[in-house]
PDB file of N, CA and C in Angstrom:
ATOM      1  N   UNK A   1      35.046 -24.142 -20.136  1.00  0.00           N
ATOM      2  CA  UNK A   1      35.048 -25.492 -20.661  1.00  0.00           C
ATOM      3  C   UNK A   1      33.640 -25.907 -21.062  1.00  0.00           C
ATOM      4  N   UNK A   2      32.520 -25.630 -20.320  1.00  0.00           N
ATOM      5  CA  UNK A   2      30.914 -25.550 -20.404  1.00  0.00           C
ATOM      6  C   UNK A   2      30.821 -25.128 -21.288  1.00  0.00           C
ATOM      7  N   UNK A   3      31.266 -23.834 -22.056  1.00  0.00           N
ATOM      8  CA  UNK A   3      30.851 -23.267 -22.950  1.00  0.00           C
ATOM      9  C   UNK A   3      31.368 -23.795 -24.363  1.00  0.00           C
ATOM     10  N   UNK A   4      32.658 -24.402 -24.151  1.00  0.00           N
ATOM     11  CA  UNK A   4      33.469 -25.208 -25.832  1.00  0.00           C
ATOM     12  C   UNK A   4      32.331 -26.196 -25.497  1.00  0.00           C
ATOM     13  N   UNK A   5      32.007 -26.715 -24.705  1.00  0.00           N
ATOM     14  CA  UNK A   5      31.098 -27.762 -24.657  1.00  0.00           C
ATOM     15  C   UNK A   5      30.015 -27.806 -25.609  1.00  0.00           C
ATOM     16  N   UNK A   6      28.971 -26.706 -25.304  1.00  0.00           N
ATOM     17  CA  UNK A   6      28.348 -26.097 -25.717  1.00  0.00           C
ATOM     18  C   UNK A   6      28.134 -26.169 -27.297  1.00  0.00           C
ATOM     19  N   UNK A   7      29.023 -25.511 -27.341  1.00  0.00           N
ATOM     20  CA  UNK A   7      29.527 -24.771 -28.867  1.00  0.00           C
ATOM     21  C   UNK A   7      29.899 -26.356 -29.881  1.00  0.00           C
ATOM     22  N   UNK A   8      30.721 -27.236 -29.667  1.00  0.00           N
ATOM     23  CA  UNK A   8      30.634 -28.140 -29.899  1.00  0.00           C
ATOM     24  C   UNK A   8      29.643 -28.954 -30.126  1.00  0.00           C
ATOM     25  N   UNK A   9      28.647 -29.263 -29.280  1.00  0.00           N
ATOM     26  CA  UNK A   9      27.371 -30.019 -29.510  1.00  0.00           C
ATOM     27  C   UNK A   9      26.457 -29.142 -30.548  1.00  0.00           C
ATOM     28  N   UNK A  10      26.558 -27.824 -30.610  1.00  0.00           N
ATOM     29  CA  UNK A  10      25.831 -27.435 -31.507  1.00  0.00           C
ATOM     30  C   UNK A  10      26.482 -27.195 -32.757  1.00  0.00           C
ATOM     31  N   UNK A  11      27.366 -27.475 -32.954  1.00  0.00           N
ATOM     32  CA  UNK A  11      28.274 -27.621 -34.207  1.00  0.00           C
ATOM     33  C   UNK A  11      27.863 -29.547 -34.679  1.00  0.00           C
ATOM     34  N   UNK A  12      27.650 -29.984 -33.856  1.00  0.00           N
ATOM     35  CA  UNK A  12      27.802 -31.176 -34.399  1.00  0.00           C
ATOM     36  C   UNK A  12      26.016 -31.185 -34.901  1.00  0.00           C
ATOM     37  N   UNK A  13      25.267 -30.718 -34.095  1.00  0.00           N
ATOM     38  CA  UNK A  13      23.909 -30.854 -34.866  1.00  0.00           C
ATOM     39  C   UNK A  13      23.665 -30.144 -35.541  1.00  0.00           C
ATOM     40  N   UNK A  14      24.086 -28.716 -35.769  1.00  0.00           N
ATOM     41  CA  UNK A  14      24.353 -28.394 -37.442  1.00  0.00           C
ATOM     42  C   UNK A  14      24.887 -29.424 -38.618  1.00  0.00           C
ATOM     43  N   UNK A  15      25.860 -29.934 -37.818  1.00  0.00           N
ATOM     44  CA  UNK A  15      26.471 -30.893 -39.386  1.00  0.00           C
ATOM     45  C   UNK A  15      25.422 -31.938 -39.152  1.00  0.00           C
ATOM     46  N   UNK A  16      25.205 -32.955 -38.164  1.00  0.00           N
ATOM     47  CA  UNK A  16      23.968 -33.786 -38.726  1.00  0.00           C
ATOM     48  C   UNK A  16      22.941 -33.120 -39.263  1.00  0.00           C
ATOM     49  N   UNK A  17      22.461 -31.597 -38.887  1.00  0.00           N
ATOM     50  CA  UNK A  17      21.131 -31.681 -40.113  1.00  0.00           C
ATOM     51  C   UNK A  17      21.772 -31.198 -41.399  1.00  0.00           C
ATOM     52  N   UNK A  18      22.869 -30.459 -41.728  1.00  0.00           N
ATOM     53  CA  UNK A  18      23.227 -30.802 -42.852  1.00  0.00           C
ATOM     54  C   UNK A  18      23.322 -31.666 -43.940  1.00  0.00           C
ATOM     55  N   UNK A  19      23.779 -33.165 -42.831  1.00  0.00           N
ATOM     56  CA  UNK A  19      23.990 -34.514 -43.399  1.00  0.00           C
ATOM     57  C   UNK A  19      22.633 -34.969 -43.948  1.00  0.00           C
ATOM     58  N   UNK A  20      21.301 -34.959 -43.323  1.00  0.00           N
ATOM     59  CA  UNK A  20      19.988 -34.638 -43.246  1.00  0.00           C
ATOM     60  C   UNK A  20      19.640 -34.094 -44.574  1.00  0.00           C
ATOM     61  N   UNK A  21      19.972 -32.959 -45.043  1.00  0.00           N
ATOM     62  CA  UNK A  21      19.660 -32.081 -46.047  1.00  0.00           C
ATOM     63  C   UNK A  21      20.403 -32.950 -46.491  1.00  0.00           C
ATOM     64  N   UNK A  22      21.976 -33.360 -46.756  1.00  0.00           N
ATOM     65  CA  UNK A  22      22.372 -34.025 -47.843  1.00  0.00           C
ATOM     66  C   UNK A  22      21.647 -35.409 -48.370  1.00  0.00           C
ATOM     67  N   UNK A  23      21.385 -35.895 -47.210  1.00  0.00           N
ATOM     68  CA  UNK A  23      20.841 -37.067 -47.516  1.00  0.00           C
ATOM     69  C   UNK A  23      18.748 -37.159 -48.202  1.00  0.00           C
ATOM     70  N   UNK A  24      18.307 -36.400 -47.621  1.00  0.00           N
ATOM     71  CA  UNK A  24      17.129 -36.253 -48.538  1.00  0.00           C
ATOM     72  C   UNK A  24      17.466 -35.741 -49.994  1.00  0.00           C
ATOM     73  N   UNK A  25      18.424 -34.763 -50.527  1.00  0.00           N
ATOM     74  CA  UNK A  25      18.911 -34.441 -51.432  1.00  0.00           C
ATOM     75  C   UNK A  25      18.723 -35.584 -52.623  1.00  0.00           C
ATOM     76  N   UNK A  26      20.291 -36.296 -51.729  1.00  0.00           N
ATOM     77  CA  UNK A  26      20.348 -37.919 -52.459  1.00  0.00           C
ATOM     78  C   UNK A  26      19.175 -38.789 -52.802  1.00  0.00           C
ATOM     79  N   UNK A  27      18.106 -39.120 -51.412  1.00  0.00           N
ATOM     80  CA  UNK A  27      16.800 -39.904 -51.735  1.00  0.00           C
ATOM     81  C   UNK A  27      16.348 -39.457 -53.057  1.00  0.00           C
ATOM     82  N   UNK A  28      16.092 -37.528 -52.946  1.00  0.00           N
ATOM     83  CA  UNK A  28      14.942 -37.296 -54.434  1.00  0.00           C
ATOM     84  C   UNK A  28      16.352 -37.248 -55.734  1.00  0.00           C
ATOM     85  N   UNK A  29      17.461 -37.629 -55.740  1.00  0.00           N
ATOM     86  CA  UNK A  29      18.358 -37.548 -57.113  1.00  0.00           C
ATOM     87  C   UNK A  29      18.172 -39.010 -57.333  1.00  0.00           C
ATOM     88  N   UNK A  30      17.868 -39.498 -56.444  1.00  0.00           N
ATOM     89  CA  UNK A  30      17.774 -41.187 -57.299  1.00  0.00           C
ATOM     90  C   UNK A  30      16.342 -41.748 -57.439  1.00  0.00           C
ATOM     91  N   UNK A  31      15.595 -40.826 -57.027  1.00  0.00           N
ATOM     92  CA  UNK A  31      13.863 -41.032 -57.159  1.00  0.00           C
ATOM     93  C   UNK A  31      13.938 -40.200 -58.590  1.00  0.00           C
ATOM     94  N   UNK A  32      14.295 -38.963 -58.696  1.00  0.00           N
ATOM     95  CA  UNK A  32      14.361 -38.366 -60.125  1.00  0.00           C
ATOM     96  C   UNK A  32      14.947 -39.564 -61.205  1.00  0.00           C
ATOM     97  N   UNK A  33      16.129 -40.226 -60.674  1.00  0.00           N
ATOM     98  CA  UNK A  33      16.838 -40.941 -61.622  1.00  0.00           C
ATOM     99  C   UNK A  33      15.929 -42.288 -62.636  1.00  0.00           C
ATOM    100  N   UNK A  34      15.650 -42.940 -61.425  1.00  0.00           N
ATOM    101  CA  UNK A  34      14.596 -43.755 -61.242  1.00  0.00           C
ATOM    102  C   UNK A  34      13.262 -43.388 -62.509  1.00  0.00           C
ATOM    103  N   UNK A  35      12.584 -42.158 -61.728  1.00  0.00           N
ATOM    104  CA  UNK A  35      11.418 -42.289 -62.959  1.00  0.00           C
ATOM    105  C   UNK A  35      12.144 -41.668 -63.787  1.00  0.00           C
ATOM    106  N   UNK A  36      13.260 -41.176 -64.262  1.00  0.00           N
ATOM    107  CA  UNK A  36      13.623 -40.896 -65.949  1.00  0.00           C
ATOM    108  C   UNK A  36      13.599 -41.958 -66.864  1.00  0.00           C
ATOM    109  N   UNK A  37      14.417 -43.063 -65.953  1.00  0.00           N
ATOM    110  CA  UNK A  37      14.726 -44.437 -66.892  1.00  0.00           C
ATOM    111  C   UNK A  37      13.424 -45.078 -66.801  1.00  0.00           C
ATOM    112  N   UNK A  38      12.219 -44.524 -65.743  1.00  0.00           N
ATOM    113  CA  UNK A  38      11.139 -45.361 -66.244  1.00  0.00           C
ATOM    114  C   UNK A  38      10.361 -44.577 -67.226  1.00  0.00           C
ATOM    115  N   UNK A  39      10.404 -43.889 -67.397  1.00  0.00           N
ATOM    116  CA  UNK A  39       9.842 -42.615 -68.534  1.00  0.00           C
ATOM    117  C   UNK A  39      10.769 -43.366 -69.245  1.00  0.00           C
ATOM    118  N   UNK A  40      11.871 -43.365 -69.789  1.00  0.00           N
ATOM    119  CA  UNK A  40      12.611 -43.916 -71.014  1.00  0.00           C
ATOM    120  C   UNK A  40      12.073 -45.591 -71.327  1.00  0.00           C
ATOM    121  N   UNK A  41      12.277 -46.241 -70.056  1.00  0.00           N
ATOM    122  CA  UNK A  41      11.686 -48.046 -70.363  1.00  0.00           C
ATOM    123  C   UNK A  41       9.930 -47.498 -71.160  1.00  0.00           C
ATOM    124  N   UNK A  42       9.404 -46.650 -70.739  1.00  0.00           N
ATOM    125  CA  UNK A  42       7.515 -46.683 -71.349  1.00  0.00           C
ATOM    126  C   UNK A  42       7.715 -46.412 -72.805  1.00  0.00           C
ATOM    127  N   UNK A  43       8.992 -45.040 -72.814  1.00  0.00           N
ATOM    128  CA  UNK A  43       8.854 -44.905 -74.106  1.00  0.00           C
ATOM    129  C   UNK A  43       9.212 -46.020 -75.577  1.00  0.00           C
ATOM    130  N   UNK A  44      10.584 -46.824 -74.805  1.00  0.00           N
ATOM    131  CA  UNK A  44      10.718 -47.677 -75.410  1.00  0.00           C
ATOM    132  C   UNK A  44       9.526 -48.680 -76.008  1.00  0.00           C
ATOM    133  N   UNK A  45       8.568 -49.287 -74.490  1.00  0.00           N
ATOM    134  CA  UNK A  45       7.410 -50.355 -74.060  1.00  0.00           C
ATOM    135  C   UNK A  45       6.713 -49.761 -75.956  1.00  0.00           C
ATOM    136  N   UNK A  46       6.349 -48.597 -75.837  1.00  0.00           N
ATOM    137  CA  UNK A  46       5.438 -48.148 -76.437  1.00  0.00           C
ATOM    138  C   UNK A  46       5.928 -48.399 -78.016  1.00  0.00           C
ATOM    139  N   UNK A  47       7.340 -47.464 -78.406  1.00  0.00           N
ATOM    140  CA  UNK A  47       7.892 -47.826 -79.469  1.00  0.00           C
ATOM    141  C   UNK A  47       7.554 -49.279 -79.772  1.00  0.00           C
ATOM    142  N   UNK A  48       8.371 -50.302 -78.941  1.00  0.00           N
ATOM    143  CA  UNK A  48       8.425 -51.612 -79.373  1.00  0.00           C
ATOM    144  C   UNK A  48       7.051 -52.112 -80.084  1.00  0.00           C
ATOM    145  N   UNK A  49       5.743 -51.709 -79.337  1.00  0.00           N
ATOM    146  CA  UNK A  49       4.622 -52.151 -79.770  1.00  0.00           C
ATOM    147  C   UNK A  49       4.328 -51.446 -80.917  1.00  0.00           C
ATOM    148  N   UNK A  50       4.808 -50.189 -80.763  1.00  0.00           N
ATOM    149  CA  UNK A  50       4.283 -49.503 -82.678  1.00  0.00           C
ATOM    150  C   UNK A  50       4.785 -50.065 -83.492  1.00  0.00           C
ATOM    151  N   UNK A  51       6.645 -50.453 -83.212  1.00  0.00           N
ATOM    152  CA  UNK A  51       6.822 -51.478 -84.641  1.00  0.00           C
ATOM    153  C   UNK A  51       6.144 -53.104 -84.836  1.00  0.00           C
ATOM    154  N   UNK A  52       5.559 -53.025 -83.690  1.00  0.00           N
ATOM    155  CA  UNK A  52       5.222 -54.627 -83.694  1.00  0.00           C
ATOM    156  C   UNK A  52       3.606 -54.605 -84.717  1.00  0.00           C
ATOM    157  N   UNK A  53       2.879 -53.093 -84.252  1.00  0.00           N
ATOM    158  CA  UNK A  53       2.021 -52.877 -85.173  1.00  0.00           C
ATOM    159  C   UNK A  53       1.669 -52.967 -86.452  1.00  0.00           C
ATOM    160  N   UNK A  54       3.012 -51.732 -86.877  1.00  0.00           N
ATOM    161  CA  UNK A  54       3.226 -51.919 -88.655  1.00  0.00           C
ATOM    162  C   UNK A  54       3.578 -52.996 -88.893  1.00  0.00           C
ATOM    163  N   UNK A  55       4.755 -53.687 -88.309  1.00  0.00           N
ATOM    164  CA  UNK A  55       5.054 -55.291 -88.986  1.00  0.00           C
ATOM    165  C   UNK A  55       3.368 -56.105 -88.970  1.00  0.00           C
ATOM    166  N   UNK A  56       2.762 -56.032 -87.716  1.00  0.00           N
ATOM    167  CA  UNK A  56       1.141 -56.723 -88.200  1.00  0.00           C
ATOM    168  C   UNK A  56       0.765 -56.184 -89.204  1.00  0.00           C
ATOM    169  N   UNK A  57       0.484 -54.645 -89.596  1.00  0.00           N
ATOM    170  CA  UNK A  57      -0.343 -54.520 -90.716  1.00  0.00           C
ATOM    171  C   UNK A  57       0.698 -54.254 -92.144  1.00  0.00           C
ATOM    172  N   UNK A  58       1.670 -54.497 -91.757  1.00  0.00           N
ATOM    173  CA  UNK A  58       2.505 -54.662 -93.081  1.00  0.00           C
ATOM    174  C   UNK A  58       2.519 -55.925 -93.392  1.00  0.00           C
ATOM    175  N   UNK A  59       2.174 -56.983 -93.037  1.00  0.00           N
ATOM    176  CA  UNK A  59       1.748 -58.840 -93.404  1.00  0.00           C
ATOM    177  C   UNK A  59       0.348 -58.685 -93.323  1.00  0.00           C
ATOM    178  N   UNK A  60      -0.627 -57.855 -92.944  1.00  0.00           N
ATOM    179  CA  UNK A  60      -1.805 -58.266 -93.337  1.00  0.00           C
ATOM    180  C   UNK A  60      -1.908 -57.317 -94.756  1.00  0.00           C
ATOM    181  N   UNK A  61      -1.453 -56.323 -95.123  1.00  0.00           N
ATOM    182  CA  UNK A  61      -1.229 -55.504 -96.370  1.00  0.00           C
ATOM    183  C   UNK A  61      -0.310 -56.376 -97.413  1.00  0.00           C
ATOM    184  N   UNK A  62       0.323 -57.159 -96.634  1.00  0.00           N
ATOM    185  CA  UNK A  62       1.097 -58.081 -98.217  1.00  0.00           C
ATOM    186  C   UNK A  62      -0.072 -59.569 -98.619  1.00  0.00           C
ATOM    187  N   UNK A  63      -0.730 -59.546 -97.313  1.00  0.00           N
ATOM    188  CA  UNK A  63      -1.934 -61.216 -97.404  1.00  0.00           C
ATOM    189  C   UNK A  63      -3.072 -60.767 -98.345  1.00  0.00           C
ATOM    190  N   UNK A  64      -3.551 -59.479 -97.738  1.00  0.00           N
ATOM    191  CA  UNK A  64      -4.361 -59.011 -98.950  1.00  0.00           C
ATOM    192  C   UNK A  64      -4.104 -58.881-100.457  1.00  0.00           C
ATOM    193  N   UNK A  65      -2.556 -58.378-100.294  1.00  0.00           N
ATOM    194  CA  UNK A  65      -2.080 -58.089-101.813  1.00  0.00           C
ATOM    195  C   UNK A  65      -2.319 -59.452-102.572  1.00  0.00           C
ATOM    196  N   UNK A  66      -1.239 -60.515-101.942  1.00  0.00           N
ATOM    197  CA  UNK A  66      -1.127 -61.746-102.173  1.00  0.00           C
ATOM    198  C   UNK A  66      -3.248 -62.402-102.705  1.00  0.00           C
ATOM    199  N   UNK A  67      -4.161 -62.186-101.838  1.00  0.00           N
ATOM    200  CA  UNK A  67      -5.622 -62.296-102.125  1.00  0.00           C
ATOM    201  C   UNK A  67      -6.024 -61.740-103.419  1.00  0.00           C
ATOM    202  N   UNK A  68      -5.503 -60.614-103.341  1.00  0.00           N
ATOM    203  CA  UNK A  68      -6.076 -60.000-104.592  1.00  0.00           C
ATOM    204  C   UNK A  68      -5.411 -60.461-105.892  1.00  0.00           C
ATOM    205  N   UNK A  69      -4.009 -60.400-105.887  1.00  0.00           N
ATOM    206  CA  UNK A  69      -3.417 -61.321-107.039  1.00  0.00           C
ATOM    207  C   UNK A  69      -3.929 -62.717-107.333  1.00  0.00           C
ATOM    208  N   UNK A  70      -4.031 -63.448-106.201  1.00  0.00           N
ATOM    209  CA  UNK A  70      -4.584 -65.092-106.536  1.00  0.00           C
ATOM    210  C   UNK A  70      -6.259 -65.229-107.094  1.00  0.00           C
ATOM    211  N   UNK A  71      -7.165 -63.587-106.761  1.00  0.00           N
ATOM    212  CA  UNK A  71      -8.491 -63.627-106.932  1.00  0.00           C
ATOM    213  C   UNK A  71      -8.669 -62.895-108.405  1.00  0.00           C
ATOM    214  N   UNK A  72      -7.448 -62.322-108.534  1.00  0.00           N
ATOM    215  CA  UNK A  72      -7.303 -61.941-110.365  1.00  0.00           C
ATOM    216  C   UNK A  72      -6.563 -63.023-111.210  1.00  0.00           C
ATOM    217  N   UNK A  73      -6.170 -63.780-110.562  1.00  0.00           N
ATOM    218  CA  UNK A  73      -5.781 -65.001-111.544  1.00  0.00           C
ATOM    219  C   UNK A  73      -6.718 -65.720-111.353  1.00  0.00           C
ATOM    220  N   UNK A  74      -7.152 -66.177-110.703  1.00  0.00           N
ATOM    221  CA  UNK A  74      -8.717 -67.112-110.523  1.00  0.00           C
ATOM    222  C   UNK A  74      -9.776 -66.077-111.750  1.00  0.00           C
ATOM    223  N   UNK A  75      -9.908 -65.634-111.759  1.00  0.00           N
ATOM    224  CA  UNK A  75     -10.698 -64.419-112.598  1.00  0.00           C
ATOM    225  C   UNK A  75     -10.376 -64.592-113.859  1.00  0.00           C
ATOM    226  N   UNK A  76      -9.353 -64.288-114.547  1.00  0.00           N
ATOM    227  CA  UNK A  76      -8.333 -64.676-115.078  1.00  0.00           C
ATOM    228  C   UNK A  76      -8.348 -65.551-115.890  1.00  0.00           C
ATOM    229  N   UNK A  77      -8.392 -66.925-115.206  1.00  0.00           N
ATOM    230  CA  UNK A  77      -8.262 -68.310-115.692  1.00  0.00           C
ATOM    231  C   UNK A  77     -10.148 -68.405-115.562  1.00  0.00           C
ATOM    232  N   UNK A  78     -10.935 -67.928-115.382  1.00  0.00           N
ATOM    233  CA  UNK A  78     -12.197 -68.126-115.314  1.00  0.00           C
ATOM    234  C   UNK A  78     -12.616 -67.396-116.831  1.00  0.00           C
ATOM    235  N   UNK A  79     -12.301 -66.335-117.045  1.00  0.00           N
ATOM    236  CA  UNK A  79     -12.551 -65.833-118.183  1.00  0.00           C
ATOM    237  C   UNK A  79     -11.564 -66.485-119.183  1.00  0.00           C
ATOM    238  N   UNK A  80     -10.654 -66.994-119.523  1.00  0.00           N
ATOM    239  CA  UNK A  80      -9.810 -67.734-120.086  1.00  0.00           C
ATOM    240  C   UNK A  80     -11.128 -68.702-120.365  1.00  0.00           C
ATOM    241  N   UNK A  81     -10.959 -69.776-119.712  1.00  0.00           N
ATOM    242  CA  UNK A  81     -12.518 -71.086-119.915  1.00  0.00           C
ATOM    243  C   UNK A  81     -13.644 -70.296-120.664  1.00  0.00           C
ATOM    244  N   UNK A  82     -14.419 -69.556-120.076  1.00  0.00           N
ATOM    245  CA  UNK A  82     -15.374 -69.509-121.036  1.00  0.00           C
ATOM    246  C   UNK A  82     -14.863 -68.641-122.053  1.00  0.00           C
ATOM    247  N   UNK A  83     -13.557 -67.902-122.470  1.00  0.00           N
ATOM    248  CA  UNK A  83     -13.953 -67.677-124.265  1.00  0.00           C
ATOM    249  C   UNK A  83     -13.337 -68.926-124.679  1.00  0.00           C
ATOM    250  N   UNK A  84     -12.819 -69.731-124.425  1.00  0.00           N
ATOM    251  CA  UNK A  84     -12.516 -71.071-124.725  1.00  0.00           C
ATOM    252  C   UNK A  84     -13.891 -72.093-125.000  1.00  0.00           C
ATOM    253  N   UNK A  85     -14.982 -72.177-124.226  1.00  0.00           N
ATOM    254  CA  UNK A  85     -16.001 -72.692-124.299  1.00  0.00           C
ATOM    255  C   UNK A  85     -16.390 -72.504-125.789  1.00  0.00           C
ATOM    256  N   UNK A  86     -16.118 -71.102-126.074  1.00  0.00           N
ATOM    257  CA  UNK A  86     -17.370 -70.083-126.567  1.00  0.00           C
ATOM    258  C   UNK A  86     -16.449 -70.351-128.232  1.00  0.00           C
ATOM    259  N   UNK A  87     -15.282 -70.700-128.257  1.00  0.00           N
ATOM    260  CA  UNK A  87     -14.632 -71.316-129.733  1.00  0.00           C
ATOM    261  C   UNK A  87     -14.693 -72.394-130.155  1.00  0.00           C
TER     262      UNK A  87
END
C-alpha cells in the first residue's frame, strides 16, 4: 500500500512539472504574441508618419508651385507696364 503510495505522489509531481512546462510554454506564446503585434503597431506608428510626411511635402510642393505661378504673373504684369510705359 506504501508503495501505490509512493508511486502515486510521484506521478502526481511529474504531472505538476509538466503543468509547469505547460505553463511557461503559454507565458513565452503570449510574450511572443505580444511583441509581434507590437512589432506590427511600430510598423504601422512609422508608416502613418511617412504618409503624414509626403502629404507635408506634397502641400509644401503645391505652395511653392502656387509661389512660383503668382511670382510669374507678378513678372508678367510687371513687364506688361513697362512696354506699355515705353508706347
Amino acid at each position: 500500500m506504501c508503495e501505490g503510495a509512493r508511486a502515486r505522489e510521484r506521478a502526481c509531481v511529474r504531472e505538476r512539472e509538466r503543468a509547469c512546462v505547460r505553463e511557461r510554454a503559454c507565458v513565452r506564446e503570449r510574450a511572443s504574441v505580444r511583441e509581434r503585434a507590437s512589432v506590427r503597431e511600430r510598423a504601422c506608428v512609422r508608416e502613418r508618419a511617412s504618409v503624414r510626411e509626403r502629404e507635408r511635402t506634397s502641400m509644401c510642393e503645391r505652395a511653392r508651385e502656387r509661389a512660383c505661378v503668382r511670382e510669374r504673373e507678378r513678372t508678367s504684369m510687371c513687364e506688361r507696364a513697362r512696354e506699355n510705359e515705353h508706347v
